[in-house]
N, C-alpha and C. Protein backbone atom coordinates (compact mmCIF):
# COMPACT_ATOMS: atom_id res chain seq x y z
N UNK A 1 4.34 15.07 56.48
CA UNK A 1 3.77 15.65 55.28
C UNK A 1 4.85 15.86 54.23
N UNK A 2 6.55 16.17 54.62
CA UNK A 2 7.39 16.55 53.85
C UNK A 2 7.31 15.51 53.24
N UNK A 3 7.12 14.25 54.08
CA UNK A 3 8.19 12.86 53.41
C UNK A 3 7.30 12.33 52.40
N UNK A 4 5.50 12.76 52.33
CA UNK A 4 4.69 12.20 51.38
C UNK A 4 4.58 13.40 50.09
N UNK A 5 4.99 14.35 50.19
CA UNK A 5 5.88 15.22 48.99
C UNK A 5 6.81 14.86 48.18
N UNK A 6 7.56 14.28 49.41
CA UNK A 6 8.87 14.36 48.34
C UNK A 6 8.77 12.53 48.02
N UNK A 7 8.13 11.78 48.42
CA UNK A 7 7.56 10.55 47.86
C UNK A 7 6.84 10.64 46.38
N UNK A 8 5.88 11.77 46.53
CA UNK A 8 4.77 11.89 45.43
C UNK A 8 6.35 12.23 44.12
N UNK A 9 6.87 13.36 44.81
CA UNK A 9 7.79 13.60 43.52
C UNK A 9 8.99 12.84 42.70
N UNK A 10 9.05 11.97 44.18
CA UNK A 10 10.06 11.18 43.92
C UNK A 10 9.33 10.30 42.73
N UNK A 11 8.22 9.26 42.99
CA UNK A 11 7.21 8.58 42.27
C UNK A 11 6.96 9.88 40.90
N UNK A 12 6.89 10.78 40.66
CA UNK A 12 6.10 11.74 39.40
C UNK A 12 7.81 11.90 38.74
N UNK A 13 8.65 11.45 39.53
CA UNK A 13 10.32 11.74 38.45
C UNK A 13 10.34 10.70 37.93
N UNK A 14 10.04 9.41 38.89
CA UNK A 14 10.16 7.95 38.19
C UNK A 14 9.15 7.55 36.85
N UNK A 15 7.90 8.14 37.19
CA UNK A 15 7.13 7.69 35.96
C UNK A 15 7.41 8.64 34.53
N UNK A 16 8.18 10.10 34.50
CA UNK A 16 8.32 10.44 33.65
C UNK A 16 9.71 9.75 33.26
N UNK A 17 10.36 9.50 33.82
CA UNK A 17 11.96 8.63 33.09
C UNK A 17 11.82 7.48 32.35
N UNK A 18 10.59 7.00 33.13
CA UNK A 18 9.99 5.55 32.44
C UNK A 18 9.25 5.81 31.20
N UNK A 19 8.99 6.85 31.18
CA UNK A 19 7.70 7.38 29.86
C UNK A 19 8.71 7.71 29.04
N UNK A 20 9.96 8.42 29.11
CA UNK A 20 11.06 9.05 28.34
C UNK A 20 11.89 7.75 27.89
N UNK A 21 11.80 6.66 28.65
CA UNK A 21 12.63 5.32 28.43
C UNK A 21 11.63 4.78 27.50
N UNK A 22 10.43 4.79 27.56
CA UNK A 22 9.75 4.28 26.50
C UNK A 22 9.05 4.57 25.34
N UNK A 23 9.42 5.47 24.96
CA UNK A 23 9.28 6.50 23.76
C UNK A 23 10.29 6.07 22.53
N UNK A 24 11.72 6.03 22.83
CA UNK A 24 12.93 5.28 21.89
C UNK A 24 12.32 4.01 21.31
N UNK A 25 11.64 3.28 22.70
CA UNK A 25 11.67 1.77 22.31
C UNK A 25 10.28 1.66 21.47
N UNK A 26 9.40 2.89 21.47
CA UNK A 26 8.03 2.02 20.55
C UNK A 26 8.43 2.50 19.31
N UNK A 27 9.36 4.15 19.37
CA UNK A 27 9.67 4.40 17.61
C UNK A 27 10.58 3.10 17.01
N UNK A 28 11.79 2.46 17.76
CA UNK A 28 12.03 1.51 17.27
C UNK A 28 10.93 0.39 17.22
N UNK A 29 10.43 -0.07 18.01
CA UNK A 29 9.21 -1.38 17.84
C UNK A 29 8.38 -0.82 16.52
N UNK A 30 8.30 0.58 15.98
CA UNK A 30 7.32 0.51 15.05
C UNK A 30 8.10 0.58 13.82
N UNK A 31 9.46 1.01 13.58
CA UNK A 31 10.55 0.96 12.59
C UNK A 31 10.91 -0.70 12.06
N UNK A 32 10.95 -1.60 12.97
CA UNK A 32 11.32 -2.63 12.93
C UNK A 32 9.93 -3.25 13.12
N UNK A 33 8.51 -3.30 13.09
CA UNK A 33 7.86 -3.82 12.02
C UNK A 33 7.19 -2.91 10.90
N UNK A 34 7.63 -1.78 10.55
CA UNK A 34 7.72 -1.36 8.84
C UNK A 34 8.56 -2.42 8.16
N UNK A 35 9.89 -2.29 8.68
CA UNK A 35 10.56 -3.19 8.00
C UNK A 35 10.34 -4.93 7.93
N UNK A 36 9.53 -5.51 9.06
CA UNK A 36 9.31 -6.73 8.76
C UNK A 36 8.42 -6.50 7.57
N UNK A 37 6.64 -5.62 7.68
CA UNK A 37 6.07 -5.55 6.69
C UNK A 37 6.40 -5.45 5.37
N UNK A 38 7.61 -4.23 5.60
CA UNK A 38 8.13 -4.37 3.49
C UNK A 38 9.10 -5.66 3.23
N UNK A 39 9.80 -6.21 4.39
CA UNK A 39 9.97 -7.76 3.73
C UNK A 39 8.79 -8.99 3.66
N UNK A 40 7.73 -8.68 4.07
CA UNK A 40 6.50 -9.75 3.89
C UNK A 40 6.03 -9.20 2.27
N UNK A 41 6.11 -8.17 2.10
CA UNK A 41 5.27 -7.64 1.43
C UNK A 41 6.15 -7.75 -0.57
N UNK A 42 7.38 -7.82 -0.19
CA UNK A 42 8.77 -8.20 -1.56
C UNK A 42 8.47 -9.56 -1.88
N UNK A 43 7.12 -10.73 -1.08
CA UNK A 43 7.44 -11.60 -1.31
C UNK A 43 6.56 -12.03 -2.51
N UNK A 44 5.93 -10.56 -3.72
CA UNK A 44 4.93 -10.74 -4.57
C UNK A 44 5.95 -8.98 -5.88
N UNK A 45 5.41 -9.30 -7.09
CA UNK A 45 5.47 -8.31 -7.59
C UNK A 45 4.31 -7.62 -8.47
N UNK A 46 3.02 -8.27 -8.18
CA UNK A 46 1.98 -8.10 -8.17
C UNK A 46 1.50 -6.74 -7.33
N UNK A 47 0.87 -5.17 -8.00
CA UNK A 47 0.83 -4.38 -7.45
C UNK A 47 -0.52 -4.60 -6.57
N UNK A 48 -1.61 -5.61 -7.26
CA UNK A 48 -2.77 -5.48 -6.33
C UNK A 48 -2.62 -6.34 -4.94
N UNK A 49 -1.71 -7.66 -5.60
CA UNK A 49 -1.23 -8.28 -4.23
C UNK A 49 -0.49 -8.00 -2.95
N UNK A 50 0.41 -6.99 -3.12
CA UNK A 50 1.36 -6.04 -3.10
C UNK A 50 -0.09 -5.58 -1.34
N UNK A 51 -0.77 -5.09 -1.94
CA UNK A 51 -1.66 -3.59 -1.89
C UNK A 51 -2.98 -4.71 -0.73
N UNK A 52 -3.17 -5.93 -1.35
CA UNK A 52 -3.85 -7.04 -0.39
C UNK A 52 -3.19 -7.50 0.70
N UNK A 53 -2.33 -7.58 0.16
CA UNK A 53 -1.39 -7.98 1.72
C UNK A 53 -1.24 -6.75 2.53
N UNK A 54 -0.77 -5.84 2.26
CA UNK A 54 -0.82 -5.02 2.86
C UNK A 54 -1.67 -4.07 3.62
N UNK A 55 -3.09 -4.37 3.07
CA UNK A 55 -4.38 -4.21 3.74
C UNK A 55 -5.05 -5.01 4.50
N UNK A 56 -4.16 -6.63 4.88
CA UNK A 56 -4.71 -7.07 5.29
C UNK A 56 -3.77 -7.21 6.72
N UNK A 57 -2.65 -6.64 6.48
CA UNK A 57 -1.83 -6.42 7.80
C UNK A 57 -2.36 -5.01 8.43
N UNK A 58 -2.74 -3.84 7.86
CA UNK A 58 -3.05 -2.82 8.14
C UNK A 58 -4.39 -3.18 8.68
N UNK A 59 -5.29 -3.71 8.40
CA UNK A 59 -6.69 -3.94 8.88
C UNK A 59 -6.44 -5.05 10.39
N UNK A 60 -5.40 -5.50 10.65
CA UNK A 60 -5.28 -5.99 12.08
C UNK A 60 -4.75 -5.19 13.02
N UNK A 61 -4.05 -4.25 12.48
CA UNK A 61 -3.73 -2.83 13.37
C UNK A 61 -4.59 -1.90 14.15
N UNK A 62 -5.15 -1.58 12.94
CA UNK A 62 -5.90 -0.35 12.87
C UNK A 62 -7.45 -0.41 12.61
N UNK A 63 -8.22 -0.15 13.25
CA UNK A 63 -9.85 -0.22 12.58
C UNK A 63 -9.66 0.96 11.68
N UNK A 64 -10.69 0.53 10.39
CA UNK A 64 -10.78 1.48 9.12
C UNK A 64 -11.80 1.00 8.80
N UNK A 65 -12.39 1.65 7.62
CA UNK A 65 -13.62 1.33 7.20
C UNK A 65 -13.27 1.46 5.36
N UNK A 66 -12.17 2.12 4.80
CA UNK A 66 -11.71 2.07 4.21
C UNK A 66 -10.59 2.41 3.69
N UNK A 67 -9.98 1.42 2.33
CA UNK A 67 -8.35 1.94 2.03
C UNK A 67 -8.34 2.42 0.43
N UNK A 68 -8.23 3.38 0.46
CA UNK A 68 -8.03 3.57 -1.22
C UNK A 68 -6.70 3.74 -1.72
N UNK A 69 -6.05 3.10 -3.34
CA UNK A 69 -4.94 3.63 -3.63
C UNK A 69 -5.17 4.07 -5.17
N UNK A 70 -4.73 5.14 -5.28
CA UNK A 70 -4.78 5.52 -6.93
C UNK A 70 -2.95 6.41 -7.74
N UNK A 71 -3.47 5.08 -8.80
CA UNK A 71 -1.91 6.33 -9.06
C UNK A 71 -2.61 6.17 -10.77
N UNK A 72 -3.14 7.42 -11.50
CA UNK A 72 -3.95 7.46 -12.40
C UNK A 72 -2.92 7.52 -13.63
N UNK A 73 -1.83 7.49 -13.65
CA UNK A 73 -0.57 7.60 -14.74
C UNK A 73 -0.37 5.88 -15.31
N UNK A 74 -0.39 4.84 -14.58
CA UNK A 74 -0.25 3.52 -14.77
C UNK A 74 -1.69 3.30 -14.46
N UNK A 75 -2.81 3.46 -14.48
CA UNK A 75 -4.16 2.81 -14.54
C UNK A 75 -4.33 2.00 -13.19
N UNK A 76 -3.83 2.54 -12.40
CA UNK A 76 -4.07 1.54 -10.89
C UNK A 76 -5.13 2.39 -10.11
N UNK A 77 -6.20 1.72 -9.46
CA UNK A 77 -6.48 2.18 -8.45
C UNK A 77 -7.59 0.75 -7.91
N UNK A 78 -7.01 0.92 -6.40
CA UNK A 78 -7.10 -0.02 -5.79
C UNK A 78 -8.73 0.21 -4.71
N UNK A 79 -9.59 -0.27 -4.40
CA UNK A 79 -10.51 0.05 -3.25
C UNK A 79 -10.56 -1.29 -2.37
N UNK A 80 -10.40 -1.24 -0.99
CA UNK A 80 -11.07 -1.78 -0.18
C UNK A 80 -11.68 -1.24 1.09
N UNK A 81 -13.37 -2.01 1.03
CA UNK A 81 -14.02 -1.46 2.01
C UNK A 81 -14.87 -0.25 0.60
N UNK A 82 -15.50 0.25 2.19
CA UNK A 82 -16.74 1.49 1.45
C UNK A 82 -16.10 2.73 2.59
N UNK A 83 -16.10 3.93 1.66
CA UNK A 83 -15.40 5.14 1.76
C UNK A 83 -16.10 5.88 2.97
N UNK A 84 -15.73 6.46 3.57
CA UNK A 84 -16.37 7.39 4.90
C UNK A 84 -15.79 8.69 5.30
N UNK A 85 -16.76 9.26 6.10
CA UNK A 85 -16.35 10.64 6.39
C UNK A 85 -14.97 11.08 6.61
N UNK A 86 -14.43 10.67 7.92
CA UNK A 86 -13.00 11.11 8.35
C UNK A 86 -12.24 10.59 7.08
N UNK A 87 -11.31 11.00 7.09
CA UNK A 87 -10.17 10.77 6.03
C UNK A 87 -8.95 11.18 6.43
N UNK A 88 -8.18 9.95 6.07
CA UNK A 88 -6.25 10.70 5.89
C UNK A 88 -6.09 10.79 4.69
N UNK A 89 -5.30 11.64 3.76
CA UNK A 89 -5.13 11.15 2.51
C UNK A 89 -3.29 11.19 2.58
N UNK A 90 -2.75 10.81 1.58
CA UNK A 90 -1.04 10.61 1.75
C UNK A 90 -0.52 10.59 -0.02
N UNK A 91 0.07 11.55 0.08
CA UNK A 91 0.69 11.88 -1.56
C UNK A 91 1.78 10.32 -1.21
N UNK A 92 2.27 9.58 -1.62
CA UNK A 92 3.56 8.68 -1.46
C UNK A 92 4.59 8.49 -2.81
N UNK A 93 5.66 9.18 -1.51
CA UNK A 93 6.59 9.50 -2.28
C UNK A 93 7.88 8.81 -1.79
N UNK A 94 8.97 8.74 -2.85
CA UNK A 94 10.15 7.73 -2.54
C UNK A 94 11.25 8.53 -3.52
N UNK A 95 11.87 8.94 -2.68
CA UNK A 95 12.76 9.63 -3.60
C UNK A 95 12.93 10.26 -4.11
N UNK A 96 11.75 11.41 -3.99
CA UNK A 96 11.04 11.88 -5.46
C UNK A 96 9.89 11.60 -6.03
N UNK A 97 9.96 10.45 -6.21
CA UNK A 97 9.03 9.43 -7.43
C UNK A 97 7.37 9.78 -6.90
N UNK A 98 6.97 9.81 -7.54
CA UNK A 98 5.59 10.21 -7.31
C UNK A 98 4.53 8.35 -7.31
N UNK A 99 4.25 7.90 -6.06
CA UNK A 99 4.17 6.39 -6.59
C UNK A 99 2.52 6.30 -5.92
N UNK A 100 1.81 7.48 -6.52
CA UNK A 100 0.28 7.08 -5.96
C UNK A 100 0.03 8.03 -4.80
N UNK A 101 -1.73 7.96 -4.21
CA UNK A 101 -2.28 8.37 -3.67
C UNK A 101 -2.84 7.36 -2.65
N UNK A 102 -2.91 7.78 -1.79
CA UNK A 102 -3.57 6.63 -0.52
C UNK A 102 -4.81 7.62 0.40
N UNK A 103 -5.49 6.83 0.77
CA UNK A 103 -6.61 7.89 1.73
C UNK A 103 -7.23 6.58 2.66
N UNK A 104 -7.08 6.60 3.95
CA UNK A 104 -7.90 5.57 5.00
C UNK A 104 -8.99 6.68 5.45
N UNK A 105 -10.09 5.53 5.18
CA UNK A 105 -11.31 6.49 5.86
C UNK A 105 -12.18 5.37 6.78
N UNK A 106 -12.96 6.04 7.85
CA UNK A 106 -13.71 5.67 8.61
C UNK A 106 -14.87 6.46 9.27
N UNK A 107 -15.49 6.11 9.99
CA UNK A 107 -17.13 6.83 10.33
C UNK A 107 -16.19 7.65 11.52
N UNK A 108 -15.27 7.56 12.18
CA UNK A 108 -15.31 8.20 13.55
C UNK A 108 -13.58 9.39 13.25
N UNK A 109 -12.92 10.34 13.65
CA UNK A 109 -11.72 10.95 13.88
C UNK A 109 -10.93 9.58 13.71
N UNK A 110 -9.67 9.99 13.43
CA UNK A 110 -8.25 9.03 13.88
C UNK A 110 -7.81 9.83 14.68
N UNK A 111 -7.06 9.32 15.70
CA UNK A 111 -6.29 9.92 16.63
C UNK A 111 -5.00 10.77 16.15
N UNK A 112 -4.22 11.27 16.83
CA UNK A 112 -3.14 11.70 16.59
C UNK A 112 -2.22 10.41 16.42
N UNK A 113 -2.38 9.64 17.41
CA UNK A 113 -1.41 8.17 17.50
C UNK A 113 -1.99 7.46 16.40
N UNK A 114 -3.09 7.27 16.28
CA UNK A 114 -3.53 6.00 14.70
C UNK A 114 -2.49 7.01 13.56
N UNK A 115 -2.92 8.23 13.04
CA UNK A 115 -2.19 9.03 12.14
C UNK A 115 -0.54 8.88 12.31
N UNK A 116 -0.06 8.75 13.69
CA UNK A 116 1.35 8.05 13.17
C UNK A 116 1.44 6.84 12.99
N UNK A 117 0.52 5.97 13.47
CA UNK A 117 0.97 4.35 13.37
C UNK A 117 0.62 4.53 11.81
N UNK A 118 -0.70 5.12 11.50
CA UNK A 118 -0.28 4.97 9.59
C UNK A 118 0.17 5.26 8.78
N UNK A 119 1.20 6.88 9.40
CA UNK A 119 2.26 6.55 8.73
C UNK A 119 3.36 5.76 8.46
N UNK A 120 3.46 4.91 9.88
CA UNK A 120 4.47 4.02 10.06
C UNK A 120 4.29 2.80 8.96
N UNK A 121 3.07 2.70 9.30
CA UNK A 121 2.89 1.50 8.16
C UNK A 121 3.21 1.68 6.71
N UNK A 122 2.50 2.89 6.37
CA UNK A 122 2.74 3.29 4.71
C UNK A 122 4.25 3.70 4.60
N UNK A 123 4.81 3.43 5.85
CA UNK A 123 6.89 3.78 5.40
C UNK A 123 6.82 2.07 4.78
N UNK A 124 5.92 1.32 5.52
CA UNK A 124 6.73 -0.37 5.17
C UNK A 124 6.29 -0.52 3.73
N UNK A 125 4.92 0.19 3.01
CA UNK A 125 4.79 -0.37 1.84
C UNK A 125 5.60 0.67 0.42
N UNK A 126 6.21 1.67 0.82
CA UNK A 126 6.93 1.88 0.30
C UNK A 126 7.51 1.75 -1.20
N UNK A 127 8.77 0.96 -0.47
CA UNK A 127 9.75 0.01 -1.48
C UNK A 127 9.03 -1.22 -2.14
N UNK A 128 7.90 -2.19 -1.35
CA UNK A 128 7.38 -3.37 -2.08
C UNK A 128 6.15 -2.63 -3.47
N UNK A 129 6.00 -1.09 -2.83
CA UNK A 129 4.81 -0.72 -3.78
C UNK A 129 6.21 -0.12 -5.22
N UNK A 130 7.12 0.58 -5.09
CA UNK A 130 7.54 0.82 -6.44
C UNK A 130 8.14 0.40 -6.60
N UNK A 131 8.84 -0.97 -6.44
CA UNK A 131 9.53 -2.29 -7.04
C UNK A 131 8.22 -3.04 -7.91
N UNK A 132 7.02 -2.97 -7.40
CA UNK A 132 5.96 -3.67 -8.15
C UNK A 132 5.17 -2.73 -9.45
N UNK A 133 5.30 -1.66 -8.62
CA UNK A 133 4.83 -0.40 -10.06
C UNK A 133 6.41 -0.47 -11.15
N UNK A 134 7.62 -0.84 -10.44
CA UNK A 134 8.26 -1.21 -12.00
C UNK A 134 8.17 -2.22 -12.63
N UNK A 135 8.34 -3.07 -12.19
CA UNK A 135 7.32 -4.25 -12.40
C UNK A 135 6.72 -4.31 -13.66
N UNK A 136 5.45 -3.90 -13.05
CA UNK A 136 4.19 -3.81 -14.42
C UNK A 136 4.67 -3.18 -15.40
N UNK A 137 5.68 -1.58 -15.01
CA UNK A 137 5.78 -0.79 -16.17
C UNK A 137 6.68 -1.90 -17.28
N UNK A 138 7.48 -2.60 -16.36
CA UNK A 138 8.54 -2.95 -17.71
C UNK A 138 7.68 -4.30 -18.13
N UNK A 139 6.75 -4.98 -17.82
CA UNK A 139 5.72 -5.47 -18.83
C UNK A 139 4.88 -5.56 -19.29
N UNK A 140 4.41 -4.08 -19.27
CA UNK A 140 3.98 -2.85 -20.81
C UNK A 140 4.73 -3.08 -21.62
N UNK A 141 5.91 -2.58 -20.88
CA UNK A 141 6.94 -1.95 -22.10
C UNK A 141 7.08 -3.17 -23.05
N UNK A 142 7.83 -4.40 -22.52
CA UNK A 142 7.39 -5.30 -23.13
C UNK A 142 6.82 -6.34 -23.97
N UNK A 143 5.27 -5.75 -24.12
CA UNK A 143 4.32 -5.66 -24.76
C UNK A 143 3.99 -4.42 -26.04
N UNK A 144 4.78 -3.55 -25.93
CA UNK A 144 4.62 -2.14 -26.47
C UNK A 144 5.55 -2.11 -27.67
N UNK A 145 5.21 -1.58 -28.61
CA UNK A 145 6.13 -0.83 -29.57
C UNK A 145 6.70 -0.18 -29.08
N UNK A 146 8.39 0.45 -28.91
CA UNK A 146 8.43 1.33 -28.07
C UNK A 146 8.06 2.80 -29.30
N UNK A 147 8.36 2.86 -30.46
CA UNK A 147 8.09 3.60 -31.42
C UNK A 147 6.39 4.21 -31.49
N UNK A 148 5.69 3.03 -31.65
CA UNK A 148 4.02 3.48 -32.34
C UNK A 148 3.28 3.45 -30.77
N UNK A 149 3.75 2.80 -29.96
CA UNK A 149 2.71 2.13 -29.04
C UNK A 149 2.09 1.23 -28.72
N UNK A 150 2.28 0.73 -30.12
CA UNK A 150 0.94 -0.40 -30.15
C UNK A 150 1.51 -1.86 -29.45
N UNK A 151 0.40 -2.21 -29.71
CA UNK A 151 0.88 -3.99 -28.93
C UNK A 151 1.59 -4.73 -30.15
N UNK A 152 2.67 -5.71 -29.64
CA UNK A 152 3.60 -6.35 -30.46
C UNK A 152 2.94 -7.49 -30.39
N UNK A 153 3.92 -8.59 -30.60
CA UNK A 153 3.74 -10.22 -30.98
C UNK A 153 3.25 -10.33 -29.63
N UNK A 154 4.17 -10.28 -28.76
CA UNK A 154 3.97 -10.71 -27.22
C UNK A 154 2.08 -10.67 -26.85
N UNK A 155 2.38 -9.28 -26.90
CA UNK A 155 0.61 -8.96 -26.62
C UNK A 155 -0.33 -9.25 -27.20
N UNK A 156 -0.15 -9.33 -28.82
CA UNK A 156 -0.95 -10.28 -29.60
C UNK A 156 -1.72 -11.61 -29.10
N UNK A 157 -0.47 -12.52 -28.84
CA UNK A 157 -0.03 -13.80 -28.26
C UNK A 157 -1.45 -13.95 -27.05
N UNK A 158 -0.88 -12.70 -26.09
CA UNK A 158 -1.88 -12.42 -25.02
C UNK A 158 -3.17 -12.47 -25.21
N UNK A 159 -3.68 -11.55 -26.01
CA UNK A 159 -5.09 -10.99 -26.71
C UNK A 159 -5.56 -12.21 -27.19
N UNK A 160 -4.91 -12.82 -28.24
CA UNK A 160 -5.72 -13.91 -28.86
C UNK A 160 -6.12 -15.01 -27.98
N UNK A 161 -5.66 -15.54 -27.06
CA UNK A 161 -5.38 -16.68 -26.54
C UNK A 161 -7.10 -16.26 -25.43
N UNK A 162 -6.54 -15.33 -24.88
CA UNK A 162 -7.98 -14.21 -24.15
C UNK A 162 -9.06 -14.29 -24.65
N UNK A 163 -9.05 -14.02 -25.97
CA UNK A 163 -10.60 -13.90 -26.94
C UNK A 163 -10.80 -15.32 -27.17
N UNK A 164 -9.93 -16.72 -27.58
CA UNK A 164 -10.39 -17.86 -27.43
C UNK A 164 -10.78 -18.49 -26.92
N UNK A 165 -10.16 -18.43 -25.29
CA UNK A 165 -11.13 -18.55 -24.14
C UNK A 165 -12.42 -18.28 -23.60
N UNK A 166 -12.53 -16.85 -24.55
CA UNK A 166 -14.18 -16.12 -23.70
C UNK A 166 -14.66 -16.77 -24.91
N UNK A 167 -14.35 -16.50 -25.69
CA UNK A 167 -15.23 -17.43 -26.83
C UNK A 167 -15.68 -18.82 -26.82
N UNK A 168 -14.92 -19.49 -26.36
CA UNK A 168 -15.17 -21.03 -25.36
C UNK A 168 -16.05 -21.11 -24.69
N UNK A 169 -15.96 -20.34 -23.71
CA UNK A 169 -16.71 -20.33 -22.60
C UNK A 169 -18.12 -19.69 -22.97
N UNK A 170 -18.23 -18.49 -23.81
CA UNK A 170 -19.69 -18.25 -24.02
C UNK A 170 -19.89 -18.85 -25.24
N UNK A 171 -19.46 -20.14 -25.52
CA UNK A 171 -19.64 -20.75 -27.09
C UNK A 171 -20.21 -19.74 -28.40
N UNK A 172 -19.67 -18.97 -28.41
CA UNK A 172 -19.78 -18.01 -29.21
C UNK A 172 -18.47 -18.31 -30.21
N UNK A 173 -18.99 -18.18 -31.78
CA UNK A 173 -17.85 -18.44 -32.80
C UNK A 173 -16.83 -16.59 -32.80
N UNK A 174 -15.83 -17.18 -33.37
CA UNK A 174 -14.83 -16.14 -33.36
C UNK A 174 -14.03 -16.01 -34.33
N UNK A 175 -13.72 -14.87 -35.06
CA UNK A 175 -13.13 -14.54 -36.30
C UNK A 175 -12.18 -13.51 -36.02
N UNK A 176 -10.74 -13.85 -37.19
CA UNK A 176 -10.16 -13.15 -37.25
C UNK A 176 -9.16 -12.87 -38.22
N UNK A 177 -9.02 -11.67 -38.53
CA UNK A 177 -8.34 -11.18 -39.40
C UNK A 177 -7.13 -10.44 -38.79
N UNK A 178 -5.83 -10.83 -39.88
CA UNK A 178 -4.53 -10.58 -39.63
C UNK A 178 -4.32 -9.43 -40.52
N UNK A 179 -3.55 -8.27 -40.10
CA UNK A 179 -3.04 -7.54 -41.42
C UNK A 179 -1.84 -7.03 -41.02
N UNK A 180 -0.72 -7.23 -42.02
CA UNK A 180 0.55 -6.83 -40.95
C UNK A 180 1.02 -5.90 -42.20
């Protein structure tokens, strides 16, 4: 009876050393694909593409039912999927920088473990999300007076070329007046 005691304990020391040995290796396995994800993800500076790819790596992970992103200062907000009860929501932040709102929702709880794997993931989009929110800002700016606001030549350029096209296409005539 001693020897199937000290068997059982011997066996209940081994499986916790093995559980303690494998704890290091999944925080690294999940560190090292954040980081593959934010290098898949640098390979666009497109914030919605950015935000597609990245929902479409997150949606092979994780069941969701939906992903929302909003950052209401630059006019972004992103939906995929239809919104549901449970919810995570995630202020995301880098440095400081305030770079949007995120919320995964679905019909059922997330676990304690899904809630870290998504944070793990939202560490990888990170850096590809405010390299792409500068991005856009600096072609606003770009486009911008930096003085009045208004749209310059550049954006002009943009606009007109835009309205000639829809005008094409719904054969509708088009007029315009210059005043500088």
């Amino acid at each position: 009876m001693m020897n199937a005691t000290v068997a059982m304990m011997n066996e209940m020391a081994k499986q916790t050393a093995d559980a303690k040995r494998a704890m290091p290796t999944l925080a690294v396995s999940q560190s090292q694909e954040a980081l593959a994800l934010g290098a898949r993800l640098h390979t666009t500076l497109e914030v919605e593409r950015v935000l597609e790819m990245f929902v479409g790596e997150f949606a092979r992970q994780l069941r969701f039912d939906a992903f929302e992103y909003r950052l209401p200062a630059h006019r972004v907000e992103f939906l995929h999927g239809l919104p549901a009860a449970h919810r995570c929501g995630y202020r995301l932040l880098l440095n400081e920088e305030f770079l949007g709102e995120v919320t995964v929702s679905r019909g059922h709880p997330f676990s304690e473990h899904e809630i870290s794997h998504i944070e793990v993931l939202l560490s990888g989009l990170l850096y590809a999300l405010r390299n792409a929110l500068l991005y856009r800002i600096a072609l606003e700016s770009a486009r911008r007076d930096p003085l009045t606001g208004l749209g310059n030549r550049q954006a002009y350029d943009v606009a007109i070329q835009r309205e000639i096209r829809l005008a094409r296409r719904l054969r509708t005539p088009l007029s315009l007046i210059v005043i500088d």
